[in-house]
C-alpha atoms as a PDB file:
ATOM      1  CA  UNK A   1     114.014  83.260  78.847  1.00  0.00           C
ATOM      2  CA  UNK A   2     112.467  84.347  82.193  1.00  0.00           C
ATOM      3  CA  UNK A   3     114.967  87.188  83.917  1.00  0.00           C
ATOM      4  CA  UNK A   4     114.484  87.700  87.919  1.00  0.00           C
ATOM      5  CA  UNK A   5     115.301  91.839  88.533  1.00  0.00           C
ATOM      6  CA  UNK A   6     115.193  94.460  90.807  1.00  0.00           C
ATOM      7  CA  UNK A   7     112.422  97.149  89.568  1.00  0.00           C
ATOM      8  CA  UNK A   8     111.720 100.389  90.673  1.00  0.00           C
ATOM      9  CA  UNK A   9     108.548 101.743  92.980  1.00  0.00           C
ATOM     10  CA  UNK A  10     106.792 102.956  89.989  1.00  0.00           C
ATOM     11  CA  UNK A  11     107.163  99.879  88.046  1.00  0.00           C
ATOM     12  CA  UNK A  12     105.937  97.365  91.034  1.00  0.00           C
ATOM     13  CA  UNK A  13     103.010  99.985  91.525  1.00  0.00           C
ATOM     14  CA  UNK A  14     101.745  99.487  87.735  1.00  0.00           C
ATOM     15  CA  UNK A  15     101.622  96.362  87.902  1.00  0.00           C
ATOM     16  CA  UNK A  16      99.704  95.593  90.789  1.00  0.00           C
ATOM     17  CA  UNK A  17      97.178  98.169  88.932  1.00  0.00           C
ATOM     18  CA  UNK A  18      97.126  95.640  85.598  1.00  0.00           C
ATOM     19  CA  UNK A  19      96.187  92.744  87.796  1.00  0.00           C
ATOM     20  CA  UNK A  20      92.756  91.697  89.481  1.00  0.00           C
ATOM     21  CA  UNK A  21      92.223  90.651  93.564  1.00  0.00           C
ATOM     22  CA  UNK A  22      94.950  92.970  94.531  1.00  0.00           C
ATOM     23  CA  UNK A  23      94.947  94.549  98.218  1.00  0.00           C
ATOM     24  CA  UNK A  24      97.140  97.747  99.162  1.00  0.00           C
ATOM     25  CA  UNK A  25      99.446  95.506 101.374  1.00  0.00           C
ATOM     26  CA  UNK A  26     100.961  94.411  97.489  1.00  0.00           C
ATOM     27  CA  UNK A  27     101.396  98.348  96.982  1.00  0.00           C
ATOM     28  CA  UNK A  28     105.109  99.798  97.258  1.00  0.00           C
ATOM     29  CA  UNK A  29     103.210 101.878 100.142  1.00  0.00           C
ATOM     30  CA  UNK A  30     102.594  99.326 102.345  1.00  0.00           C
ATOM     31  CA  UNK A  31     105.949  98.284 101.934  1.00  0.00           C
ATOM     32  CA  UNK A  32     107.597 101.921 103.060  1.00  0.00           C
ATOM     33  CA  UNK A  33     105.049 101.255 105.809  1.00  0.00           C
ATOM     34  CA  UNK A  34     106.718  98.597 106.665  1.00  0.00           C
ATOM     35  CA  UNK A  35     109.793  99.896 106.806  1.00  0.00           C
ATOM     36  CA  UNK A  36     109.294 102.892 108.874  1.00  0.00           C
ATOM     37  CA  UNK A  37     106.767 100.646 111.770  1.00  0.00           C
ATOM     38  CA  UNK A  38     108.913  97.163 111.381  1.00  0.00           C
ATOM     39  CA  UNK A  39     112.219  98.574 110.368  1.00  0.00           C
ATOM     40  CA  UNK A  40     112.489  96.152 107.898  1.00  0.00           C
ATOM     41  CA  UNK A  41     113.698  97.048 104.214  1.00  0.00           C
ATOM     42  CA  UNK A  42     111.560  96.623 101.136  1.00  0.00           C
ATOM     43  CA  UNK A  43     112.837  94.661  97.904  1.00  0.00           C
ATOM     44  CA  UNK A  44     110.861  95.293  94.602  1.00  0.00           C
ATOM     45  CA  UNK A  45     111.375  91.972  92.489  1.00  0.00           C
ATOM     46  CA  UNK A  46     109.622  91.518  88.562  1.00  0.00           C
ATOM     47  CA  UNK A  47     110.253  88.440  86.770  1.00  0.00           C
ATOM     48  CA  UNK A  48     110.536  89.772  83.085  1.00  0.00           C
ATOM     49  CA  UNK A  49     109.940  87.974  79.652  1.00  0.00           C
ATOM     50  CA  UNK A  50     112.238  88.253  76.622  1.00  0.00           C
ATOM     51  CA  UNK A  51     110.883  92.148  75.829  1.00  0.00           C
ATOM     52  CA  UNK A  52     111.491  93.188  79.599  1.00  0.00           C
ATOM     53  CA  UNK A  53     107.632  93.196  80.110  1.00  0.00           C
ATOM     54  CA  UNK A  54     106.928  92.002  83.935  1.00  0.00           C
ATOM     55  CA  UNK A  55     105.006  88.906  83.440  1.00  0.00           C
ATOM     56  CA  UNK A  56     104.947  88.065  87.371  1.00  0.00           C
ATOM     57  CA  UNK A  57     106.581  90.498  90.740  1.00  0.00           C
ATOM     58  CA  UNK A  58     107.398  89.761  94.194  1.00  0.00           C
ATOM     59  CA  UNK A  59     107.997  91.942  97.129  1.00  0.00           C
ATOM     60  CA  UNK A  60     110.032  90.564  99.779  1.00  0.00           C
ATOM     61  CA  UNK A  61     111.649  92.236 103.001  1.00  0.00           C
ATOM     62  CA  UNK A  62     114.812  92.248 104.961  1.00  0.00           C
ATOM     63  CA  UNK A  63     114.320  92.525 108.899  1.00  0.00           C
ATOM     64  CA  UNK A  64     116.917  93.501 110.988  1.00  0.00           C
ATOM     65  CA  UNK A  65     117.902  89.789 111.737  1.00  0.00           C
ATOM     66  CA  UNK A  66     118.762  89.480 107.907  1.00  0.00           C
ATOM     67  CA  UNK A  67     115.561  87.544 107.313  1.00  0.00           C
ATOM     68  CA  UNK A  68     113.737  87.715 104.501  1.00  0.00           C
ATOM     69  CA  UNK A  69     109.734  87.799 104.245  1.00  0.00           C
ATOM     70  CA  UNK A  70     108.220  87.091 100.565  1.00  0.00           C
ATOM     71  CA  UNK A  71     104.903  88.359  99.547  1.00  0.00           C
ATOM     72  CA  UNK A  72     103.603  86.844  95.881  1.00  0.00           C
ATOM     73  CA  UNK A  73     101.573  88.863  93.551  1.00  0.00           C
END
């Protein structure tokens, strides 16, 4: 069974680096970007197998309308 979770910068961040045709706007540091120029608020999302291994991640953020923006990885 598939599990949906919150994970942390450094998790999200190594990752990205396991998979191929990655840009740095999928990087946890484009996402603090965000937050500081859009004031919007990062959310780190890995979908997790059985073994807690990430198998898939998302990044989404909240704007100040309560919005939320999804970027698949």
């Amino acid at each position: 069974m598939l599990k949906l979770r919150s994970i942390s910068k450094l998790e999200f961040d190594n990752y990205i680096k396991t998979q191929t045709n990655t840009h740095f706007m999928h990087s946890t540091a484009w996402g603090e970007y965000e937050k500081v120029t859009n004031s919007v608020t990062p959310h780190y999302l890995g979908l997790t197998d059985e073994d807690n291994n990430i198998v898939a991640q998302a990044d989404e953020t909240l704007d100040e309308n309560g919005y939320f923006y999804l970027d698949e990885n």
